[in-house]
Protein backbone atom coordinates (compact mmCIF):
# COMPACT_ATOMS: atom_id res chain seq x y z
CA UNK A 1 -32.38 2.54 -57.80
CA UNK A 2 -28.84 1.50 -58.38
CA UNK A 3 -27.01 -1.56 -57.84
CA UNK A 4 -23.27 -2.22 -56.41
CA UNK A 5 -21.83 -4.67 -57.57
CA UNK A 6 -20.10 -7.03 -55.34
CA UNK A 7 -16.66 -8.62 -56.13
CA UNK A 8 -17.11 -12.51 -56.44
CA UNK A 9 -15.27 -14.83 -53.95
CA UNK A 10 -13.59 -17.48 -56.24
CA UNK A 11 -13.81 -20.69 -55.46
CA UNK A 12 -11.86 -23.82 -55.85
CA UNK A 13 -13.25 -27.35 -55.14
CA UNK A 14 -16.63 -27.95 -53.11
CA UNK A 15 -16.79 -25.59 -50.40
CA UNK A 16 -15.86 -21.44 -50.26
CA UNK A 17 -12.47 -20.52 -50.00
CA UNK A 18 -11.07 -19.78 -46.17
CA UNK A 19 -8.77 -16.99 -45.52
CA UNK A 20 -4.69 -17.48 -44.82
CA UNK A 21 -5.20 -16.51 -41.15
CA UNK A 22 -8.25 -18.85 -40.38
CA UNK A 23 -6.50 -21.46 -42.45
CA UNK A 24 -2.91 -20.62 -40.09
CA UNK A 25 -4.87 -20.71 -36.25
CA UNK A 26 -6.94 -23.91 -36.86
CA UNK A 27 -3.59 -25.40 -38.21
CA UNK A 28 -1.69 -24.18 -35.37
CA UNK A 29 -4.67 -25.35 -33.42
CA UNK A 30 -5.09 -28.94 -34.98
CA UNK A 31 -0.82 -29.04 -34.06
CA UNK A 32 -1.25 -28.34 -30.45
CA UNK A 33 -4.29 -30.56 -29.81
CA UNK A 34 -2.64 -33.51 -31.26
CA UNK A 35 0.81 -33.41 -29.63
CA UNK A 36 -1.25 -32.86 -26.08
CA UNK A 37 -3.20 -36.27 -27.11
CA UNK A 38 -0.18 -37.80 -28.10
CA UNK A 39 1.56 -36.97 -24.83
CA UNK A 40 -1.01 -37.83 -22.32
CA UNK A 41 -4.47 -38.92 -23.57
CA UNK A 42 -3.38 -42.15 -25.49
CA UNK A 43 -2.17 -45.21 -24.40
CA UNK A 44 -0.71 -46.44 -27.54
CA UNK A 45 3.08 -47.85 -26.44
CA UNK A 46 3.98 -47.16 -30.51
CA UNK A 47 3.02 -43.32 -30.21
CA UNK A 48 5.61 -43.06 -26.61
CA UNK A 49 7.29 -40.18 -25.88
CA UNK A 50 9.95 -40.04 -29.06
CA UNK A 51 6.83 -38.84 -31.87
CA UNK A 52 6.95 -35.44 -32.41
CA UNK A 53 4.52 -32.99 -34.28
CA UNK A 54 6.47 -30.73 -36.16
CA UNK A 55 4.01 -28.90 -38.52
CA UNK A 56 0.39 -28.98 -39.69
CA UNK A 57 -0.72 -27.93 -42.83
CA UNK A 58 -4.78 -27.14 -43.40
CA UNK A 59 -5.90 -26.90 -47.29
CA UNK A 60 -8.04 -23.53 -48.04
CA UNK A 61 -11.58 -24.93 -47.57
CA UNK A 62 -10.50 -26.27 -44.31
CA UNK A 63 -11.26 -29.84 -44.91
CA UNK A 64 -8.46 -31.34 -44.54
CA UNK A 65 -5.15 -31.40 -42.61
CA UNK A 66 -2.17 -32.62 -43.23
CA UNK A 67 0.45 -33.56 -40.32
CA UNK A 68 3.84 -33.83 -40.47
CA UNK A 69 5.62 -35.75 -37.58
CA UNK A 70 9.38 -37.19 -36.98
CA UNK A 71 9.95 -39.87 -34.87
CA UNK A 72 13.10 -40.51 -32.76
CA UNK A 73 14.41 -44.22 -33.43
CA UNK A 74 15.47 -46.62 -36.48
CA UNK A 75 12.96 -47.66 -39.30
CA UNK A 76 11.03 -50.01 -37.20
CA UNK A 77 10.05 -47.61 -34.72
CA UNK A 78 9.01 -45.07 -37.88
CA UNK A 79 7.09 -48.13 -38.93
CA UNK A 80 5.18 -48.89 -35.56
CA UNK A 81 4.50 -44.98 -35.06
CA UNK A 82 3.06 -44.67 -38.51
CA UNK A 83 0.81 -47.67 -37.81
CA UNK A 84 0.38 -46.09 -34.32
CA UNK A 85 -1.13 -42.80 -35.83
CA UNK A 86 -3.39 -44.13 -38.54
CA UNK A 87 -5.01 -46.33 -35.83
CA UNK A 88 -5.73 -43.31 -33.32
CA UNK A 89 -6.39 -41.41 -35.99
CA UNK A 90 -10.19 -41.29 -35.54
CA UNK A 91 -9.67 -40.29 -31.82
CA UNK A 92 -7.31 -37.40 -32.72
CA UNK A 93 -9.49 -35.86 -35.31
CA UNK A 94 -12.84 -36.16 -32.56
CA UNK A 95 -10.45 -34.06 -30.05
CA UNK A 96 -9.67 -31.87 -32.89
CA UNK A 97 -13.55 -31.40 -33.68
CA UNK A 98 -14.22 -30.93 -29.86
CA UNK A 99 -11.23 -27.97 -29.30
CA UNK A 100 -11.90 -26.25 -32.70
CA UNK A 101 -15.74 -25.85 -32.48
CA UNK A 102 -15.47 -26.03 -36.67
CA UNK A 103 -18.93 -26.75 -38.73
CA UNK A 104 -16.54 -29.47 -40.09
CA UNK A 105 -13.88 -31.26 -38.53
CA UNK A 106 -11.01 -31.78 -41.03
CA UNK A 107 -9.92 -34.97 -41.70
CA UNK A 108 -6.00 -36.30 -40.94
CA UNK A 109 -3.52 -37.09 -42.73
CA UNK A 110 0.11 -38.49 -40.50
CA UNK A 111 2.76 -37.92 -43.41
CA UNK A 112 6.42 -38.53 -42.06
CA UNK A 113 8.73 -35.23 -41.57
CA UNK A 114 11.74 -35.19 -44.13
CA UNK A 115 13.40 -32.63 -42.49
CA UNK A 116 15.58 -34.62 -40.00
CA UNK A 117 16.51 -36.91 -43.09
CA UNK A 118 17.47 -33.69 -45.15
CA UNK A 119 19.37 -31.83 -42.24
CA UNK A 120 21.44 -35.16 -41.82
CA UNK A 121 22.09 -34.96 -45.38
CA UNK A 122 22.69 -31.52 -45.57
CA UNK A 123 25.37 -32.06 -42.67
CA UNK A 124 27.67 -34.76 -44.34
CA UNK A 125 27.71 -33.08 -47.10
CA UNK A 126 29.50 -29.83 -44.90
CA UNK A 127 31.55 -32.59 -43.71
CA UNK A 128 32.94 -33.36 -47.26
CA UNK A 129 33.36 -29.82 -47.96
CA UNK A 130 35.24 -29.22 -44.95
CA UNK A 131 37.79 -32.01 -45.75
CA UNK A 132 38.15 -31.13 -49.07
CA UNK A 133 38.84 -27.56 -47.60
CA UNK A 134 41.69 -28.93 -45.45
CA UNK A 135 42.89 -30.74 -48.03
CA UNK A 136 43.58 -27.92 -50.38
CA UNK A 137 44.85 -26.02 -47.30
CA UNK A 138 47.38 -28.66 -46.71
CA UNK A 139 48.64 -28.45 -50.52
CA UNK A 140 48.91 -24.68 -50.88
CA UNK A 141 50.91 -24.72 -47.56
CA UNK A 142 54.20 -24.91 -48.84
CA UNK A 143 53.46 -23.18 -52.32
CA UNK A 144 54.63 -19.77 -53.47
CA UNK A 145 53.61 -17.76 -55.56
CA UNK A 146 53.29 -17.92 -59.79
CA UNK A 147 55.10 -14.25 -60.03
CA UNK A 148 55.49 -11.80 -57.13
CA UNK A 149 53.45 -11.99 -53.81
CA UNK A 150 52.06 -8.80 -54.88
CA UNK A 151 50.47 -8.71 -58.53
CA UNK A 152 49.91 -4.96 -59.08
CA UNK A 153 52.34 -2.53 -60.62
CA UNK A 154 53.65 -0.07 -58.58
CA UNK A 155 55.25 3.30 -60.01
CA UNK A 156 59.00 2.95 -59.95
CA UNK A 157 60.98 5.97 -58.22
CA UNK A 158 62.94 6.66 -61.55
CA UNK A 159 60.00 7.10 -63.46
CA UNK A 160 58.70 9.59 -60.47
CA UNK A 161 61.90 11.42 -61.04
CA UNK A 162 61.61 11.71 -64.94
CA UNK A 163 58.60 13.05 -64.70
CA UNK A 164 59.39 15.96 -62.45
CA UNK A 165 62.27 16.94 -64.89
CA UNK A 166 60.57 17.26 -67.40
């Protein structure tokens, strides 16, 4: 009687290692169950209508979940949101349990979205580079050229003509 042997799962941390498209729905899940609480099922006047879930991240063993969020307003509105989530956070990740049907509800973590803060930066930054750009348009508009519009040599006609006499 012969054996197979079977490949060996690796592991990394505590628990077996999930695959990329488990990993993908129950993020995509955890982000859709979260914004709905956020929009109707609590009552917390921090978390109002300007929070926004933009992506959620779940780590391969499916323990825990990482969400990023941006929040329309100055600082202390970011501040009061951020308090906002960590206190609902228990009540988000029981919804979470209760919609996923997981052995093991992940647990939450609210991290802040850079991306608005990057896009803004990326954007003056375009700015600057467009008025530099008009500014080097306005300088070459009255220049001329170094040497001759055109830079390449052209064959002459007389040299055309001395080489058919030959």
């Amino acid at each position: 009687m012969t054996t197979q042997e079977r490949p060996r799962q690796e592991r990394t941390g505590d628990g077996p290692v999930a695959d990329n498209a488990r990993a993908k729905r129950l993020a995509d899940l955890i982000r859709e169950v979260v914004a709905q609480k956020l929009q109707r099922g609590i009552k917390d006047p921090r978390l109002g209508s300007h929070v926004t879930i933009t992506d959620t991240r779940v780590t391969g063993d499916l323990r825990e979940a990482t969400v990023f969020y941006t929040v329309y307003g100055d600082d202390e509105e970011r501040a009061a949101a951020a308090a906002g989530l960590e206190s609902a956070k228990g009540i988000l990740r029981s919804e979470v349990g209760r919609a996923a049907g997981v052995k093991f509800t992940p647990t939450l973590t609210f991290v802040m979205d850079a991306l608005p803060d990057t896009a803004r930066n990326i954007e003056d930054l375009l700015d600057k580079a467009r008025q530099s750009d008009a500014k080097v348009r306005e300088a070459s508009a009255g220049a001329k050229y170094a040497g001759e519009a055109d830079p390449y040599r052209k064959p002459d006609e007389d040299d055309e003509t001395d080489d058919t006499s030959e």
